[in-house]
N, C-alpha and C. Protein backbone atom coordinates (compact mmCIF):
# COMPACT_ATOMS: atom_id res chain seq x y z
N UNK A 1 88.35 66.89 65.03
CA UNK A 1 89.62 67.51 65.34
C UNK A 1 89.43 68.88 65.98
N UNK A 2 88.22 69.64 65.71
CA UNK A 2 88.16 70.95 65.77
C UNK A 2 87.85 71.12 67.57
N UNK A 3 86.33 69.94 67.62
CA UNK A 3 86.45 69.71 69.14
C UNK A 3 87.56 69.66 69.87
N UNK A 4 88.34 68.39 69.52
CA UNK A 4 89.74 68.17 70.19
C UNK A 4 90.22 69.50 70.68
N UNK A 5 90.53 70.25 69.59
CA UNK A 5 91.26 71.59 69.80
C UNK A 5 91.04 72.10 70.67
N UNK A 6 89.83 72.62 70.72
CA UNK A 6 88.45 73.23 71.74
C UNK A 6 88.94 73.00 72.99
N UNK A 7 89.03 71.39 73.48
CA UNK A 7 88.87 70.70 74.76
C UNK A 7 90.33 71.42 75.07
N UNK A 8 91.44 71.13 74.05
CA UNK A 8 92.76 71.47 74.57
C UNK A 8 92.50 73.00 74.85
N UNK A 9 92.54 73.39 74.74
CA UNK A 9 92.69 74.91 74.71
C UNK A 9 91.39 75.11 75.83
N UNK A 10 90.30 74.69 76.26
CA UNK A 10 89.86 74.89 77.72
C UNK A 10 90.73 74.29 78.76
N UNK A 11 91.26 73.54 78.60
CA UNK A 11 92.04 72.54 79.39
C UNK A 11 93.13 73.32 79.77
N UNK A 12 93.97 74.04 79.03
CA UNK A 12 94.84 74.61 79.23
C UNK A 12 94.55 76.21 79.86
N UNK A 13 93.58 76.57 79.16
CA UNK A 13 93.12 77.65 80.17
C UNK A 13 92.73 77.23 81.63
N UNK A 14 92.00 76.49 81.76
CA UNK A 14 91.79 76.03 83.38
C UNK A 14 92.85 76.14 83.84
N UNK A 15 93.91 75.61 83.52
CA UNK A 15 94.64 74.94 84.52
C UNK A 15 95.84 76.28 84.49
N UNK A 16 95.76 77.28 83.39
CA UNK A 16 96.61 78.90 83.97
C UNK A 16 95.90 79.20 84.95
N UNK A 17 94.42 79.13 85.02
CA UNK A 17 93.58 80.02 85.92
C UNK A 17 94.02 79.54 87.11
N UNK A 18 94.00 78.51 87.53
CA UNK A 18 93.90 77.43 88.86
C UNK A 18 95.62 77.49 89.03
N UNK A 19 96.36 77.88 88.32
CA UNK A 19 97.94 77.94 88.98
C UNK A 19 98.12 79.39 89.21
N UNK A 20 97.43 80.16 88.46
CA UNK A 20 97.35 81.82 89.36
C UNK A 20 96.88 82.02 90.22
N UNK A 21 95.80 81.36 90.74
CA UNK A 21 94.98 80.90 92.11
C UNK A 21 95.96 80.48 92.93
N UNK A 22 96.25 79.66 92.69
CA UNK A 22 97.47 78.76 93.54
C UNK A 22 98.74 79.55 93.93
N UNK A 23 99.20 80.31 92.70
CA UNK A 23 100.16 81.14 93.30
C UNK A 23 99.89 82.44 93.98
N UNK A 24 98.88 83.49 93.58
CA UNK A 24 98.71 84.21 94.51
C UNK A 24 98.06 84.11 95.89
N UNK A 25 97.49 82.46 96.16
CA UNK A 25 97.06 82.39 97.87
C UNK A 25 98.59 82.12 98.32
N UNK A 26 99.49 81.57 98.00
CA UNK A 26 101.02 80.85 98.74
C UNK A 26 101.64 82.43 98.61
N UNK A 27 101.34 83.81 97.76
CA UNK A 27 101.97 85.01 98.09
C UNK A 27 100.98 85.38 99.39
N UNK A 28 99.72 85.38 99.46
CA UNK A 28 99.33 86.01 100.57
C UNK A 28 99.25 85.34 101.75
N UNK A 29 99.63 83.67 101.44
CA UNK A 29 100.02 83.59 102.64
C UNK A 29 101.29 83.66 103.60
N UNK A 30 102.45 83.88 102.35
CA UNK A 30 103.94 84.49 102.91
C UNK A 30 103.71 85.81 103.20
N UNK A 31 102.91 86.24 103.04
CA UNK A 31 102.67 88.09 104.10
C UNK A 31 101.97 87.46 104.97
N UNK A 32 101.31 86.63 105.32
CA UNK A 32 100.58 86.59 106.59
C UNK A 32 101.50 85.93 107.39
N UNK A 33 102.57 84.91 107.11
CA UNK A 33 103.53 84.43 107.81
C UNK A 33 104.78 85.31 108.00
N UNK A 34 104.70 86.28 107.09
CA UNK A 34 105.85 87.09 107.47
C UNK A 34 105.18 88.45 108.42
N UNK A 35 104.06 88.23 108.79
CA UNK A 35 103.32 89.30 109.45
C UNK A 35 103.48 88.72 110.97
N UNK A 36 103.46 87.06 111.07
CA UNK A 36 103.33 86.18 112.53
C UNK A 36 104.23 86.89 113.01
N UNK A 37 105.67 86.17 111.97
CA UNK A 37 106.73 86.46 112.38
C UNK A 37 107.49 87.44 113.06
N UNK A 38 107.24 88.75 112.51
CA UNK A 38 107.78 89.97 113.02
C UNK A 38 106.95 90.62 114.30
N UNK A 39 105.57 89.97 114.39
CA UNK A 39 104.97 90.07 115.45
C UNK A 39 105.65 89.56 116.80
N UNK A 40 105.97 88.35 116.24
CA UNK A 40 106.08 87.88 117.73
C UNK A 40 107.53 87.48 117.97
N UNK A 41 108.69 88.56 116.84
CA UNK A 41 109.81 89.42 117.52
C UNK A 41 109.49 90.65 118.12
N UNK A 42 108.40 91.29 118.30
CA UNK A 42 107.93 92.34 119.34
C UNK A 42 108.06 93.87 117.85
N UNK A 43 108.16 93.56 116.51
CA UNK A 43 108.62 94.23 115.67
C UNK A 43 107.17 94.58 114.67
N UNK A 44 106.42 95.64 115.58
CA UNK A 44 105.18 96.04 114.94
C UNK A 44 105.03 96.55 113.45
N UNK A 45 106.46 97.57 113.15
CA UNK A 45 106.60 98.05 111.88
C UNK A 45 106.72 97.20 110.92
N UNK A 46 107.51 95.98 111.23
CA UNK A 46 107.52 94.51 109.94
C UNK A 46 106.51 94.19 110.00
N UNK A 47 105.38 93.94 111.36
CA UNK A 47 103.96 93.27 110.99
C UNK A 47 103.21 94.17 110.01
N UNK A 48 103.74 95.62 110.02
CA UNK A 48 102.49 96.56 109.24
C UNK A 48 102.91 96.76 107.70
N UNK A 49 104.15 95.97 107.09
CA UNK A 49 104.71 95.80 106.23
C UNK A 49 103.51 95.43 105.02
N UNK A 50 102.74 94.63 106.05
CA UNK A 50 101.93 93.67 105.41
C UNK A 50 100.71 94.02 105.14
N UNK A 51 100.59 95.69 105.10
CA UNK A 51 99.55 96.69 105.12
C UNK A 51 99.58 97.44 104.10
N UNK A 52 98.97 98.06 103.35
CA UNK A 52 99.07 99.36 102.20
C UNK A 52 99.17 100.20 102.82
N UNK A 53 100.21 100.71 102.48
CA UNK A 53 100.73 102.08 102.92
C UNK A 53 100.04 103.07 102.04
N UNK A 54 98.87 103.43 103.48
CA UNK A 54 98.01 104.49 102.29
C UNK A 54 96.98 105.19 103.71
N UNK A 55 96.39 106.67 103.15
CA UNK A 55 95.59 106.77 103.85
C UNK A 55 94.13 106.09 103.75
N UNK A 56 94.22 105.61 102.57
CA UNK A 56 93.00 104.80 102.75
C UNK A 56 92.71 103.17 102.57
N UNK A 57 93.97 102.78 103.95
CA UNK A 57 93.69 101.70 104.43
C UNK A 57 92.69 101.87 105.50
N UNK A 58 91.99 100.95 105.43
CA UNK A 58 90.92 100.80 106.40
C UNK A 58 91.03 99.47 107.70
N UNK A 59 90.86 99.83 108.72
CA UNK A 59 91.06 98.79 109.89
C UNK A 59 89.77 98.75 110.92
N UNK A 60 88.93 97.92 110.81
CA UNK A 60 87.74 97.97 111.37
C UNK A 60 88.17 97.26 113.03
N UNK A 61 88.09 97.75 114.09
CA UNK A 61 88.14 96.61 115.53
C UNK A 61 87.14 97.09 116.66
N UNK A 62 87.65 96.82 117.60
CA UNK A 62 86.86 97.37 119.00
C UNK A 62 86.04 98.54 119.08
N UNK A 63 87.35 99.74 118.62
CA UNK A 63 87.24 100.77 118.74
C UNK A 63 86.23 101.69 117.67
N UNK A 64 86.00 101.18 116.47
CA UNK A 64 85.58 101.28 115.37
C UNK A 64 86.76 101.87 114.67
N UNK A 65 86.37 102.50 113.26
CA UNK A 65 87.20 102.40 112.13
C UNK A 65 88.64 103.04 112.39
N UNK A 66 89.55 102.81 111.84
CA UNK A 66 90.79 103.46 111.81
C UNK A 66 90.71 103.95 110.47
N UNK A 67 91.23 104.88 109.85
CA UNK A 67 91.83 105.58 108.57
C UNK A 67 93.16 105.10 108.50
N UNK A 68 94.25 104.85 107.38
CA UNK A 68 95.31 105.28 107.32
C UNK A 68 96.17 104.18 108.09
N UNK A 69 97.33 104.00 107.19
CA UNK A 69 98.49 103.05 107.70
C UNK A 69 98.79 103.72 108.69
N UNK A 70 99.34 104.89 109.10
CA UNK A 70 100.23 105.38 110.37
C UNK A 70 99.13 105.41 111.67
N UNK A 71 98.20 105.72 111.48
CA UNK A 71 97.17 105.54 112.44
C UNK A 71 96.76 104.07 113.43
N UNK A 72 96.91 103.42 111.90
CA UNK A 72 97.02 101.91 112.42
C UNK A 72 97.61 101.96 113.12
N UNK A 73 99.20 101.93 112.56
CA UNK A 73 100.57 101.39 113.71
C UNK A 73 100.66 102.31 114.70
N UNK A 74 100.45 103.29 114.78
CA UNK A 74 100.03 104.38 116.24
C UNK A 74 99.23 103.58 117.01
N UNK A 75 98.30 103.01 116.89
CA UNK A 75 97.11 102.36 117.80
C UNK A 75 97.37 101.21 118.15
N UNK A 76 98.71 100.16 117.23
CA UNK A 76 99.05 99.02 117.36
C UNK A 76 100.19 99.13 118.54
N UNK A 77 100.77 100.50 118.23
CA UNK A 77 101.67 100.70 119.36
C UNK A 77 101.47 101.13 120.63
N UNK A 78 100.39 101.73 120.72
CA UNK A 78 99.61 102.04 122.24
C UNK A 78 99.03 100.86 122.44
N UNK A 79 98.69 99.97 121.97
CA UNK A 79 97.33 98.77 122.34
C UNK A 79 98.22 97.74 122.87
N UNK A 80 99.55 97.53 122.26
CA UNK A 80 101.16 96.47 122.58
C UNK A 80 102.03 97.32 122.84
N UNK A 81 102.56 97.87 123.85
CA UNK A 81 103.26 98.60 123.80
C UNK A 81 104.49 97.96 124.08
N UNK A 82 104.26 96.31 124.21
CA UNK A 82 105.67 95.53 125.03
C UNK A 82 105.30 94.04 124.34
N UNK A 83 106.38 93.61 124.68
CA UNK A 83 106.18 92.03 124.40
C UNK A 83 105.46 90.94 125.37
N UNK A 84 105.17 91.49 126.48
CA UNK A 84 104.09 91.15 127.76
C UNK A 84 102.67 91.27 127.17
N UNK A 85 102.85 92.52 126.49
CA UNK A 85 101.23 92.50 125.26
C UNK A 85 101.08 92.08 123.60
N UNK A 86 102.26 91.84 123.28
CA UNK A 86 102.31 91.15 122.11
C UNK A 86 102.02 89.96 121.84
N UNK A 87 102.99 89.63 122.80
CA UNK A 87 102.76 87.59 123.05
C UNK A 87 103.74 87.39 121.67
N UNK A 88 102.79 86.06 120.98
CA UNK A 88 102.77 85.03 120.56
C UNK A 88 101.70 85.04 119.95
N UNK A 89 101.78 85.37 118.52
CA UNK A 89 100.51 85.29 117.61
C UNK A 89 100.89 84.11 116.59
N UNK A 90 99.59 83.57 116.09
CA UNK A 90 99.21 82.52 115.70
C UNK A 90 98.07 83.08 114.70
N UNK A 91 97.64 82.27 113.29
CA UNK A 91 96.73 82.47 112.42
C UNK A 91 96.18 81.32 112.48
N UNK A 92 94.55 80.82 112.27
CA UNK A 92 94.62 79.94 111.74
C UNK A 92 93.14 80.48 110.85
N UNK A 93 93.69 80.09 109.38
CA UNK A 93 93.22 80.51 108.57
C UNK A 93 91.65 79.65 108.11
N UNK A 94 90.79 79.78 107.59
CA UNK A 94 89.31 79.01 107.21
C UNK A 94 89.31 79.67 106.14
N UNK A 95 88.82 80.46 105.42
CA UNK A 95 88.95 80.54 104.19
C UNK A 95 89.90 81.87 103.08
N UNK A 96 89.87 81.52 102.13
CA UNK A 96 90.89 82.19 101.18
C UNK A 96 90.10 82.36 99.73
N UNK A 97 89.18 83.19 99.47
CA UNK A 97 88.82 83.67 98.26
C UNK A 97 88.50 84.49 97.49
N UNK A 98 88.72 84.02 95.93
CA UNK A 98 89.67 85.45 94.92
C UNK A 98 87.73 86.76 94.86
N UNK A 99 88.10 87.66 94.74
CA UNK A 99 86.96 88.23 94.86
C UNK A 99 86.69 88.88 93.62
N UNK A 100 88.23 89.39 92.71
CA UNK A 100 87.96 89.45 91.50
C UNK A 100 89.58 89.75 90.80
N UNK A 101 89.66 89.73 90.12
CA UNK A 101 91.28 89.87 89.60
C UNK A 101 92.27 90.98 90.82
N UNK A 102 93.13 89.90 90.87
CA UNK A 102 94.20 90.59 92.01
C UNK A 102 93.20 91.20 93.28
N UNK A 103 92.31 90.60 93.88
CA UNK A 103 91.88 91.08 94.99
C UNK A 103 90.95 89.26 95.62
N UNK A 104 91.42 89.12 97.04
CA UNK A 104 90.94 88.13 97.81
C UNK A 104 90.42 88.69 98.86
N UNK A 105 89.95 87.68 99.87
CA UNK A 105 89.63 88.19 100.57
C UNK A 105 89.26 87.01 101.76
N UNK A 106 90.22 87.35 103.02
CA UNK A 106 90.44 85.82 103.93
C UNK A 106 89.90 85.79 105.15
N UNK A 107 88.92 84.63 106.09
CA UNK A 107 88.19 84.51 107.07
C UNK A 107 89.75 83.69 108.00
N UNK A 108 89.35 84.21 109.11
CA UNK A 108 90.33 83.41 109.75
C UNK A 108 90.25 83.84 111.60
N UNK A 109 91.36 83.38 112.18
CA UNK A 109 91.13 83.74 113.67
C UNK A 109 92.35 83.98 114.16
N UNK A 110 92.86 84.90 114.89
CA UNK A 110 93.92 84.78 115.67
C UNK A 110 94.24 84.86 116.84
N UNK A 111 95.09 84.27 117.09
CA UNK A 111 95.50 83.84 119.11
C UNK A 111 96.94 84.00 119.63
N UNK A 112 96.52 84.86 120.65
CA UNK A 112 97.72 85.49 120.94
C UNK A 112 97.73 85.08 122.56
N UNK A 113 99.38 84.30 122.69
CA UNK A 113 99.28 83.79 124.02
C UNK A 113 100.57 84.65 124.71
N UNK A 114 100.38 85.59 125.57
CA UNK A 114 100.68 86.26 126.06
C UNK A 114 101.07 86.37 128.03
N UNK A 115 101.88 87.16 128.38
CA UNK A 115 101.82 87.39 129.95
C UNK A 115 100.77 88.29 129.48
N UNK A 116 100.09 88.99 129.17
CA UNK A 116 98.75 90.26 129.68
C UNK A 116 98.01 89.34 130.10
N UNK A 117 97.60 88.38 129.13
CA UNK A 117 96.40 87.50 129.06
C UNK A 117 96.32 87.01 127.89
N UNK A 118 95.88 85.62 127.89
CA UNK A 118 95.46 85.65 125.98
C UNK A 118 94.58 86.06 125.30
N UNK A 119 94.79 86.21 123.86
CA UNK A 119 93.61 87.20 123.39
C UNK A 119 93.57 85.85 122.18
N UNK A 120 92.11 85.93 121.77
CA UNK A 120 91.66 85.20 120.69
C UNK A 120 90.15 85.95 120.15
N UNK A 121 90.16 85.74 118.52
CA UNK A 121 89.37 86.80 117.88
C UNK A 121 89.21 85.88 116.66
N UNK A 122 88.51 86.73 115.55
CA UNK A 122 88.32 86.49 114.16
C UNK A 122 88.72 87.97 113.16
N UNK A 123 89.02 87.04 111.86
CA UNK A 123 89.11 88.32 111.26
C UNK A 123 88.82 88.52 110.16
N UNK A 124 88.47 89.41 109.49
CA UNK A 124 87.96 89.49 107.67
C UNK A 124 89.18 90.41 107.02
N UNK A 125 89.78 89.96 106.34
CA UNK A 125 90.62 91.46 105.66
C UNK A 125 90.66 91.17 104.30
N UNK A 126 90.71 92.16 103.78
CA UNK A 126 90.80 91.58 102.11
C UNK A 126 92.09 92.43 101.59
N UNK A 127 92.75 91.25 100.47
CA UNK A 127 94.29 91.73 100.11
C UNK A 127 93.86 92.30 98.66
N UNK A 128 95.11 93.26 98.01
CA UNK A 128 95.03 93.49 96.82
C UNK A 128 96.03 93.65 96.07
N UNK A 129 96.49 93.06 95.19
CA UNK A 129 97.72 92.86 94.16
C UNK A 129 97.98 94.47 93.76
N UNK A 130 99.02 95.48 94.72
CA UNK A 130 99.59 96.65 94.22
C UNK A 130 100.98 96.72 94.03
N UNK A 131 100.77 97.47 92.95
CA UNK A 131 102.62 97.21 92.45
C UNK A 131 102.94 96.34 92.59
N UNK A 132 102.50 95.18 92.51
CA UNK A 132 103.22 93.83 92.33
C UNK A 132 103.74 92.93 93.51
N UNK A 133 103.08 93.68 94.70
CA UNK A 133 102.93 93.19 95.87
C UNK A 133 101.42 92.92 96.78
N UNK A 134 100.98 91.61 96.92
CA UNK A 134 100.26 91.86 98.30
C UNK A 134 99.67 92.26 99.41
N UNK A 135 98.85 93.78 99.37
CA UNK A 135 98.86 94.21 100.43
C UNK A 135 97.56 94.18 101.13
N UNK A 136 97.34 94.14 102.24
CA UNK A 136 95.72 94.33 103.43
C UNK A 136 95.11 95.47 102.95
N UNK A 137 94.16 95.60 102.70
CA UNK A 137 93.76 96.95 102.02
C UNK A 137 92.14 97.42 103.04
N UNK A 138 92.15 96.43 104.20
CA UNK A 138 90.57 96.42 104.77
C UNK A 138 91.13 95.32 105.70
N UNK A 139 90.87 95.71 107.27
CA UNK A 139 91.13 94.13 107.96
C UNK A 139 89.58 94.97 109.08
N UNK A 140 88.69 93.72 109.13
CA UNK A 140 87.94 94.00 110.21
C UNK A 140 88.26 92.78 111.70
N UNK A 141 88.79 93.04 112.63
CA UNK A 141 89.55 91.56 113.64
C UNK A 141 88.49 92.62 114.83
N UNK A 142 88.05 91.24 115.48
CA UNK A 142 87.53 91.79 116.93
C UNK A 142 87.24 90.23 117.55
């Protein structure tokens, strides 16, 4: 009986673990879909929604490092300054994993079909459960 117990009570732990899994990738992936979205209404400030508002967000690209949410969207706004350079962004995601309580961390690529030209890349960013929200806390895309 005592086994029995045992088995129940791993059993039931698994399967909290694996539905907190489950629910915090379907939250980070409604910020990454609500990040498409506002992108490619030409609406940079909703895409950066999806950012920690902090100076020590970090944004690794071309240019090398960025500091700081406002810096970001300063550079997002000189780099797109129009919807001719925004386009039409697209994710497509490859992997999604937890790195340690409330923090993941996702491989993926994005493609942006545009009048400039199209742009296509990869990206690493890792999210982190603050205040009870989702946020990019590190994106390296080039």
């Amino acid at each position: 009986m005592k086994k029995l117990l045992l088995l129940f009570c791993l059993f039931v732990t698994f399967n909290a673990i694996s539905q907190t899994e489950a629910s915090d990738k379907e939250a980070i992936f409604s910020v990454l879909k609500t990040q498409q979205d506002a992108w490619n209404k030409g609406d940079l400030e909703g895409f950066m929604e999806g950012y920690w508002k902090s100076d020590s967000l970090k944004f690794y690209g071309s240019k090398g490092v960025t500091n700081g949410w406002q810096k970001t969207l300063d550079n997002y706004k000189k780099g797109y300054p129009s919807k001719e350079y925004t386009g039409n962004l697209s994710f497509t995601i490859e992997a999604i994993t937890k790195i340690e309580e409330n923090s993941y961390y996702i491989m993926g690529q994005f493609h942006l079909v545009r009048d400039a030209g199209n742009a296509n890349g990869v990206f690493l960013i890792i999210f982190r459960k603050i205040e009870g929200e989702w946020k990019i806390i590190a994106d390296l895309s080039c």
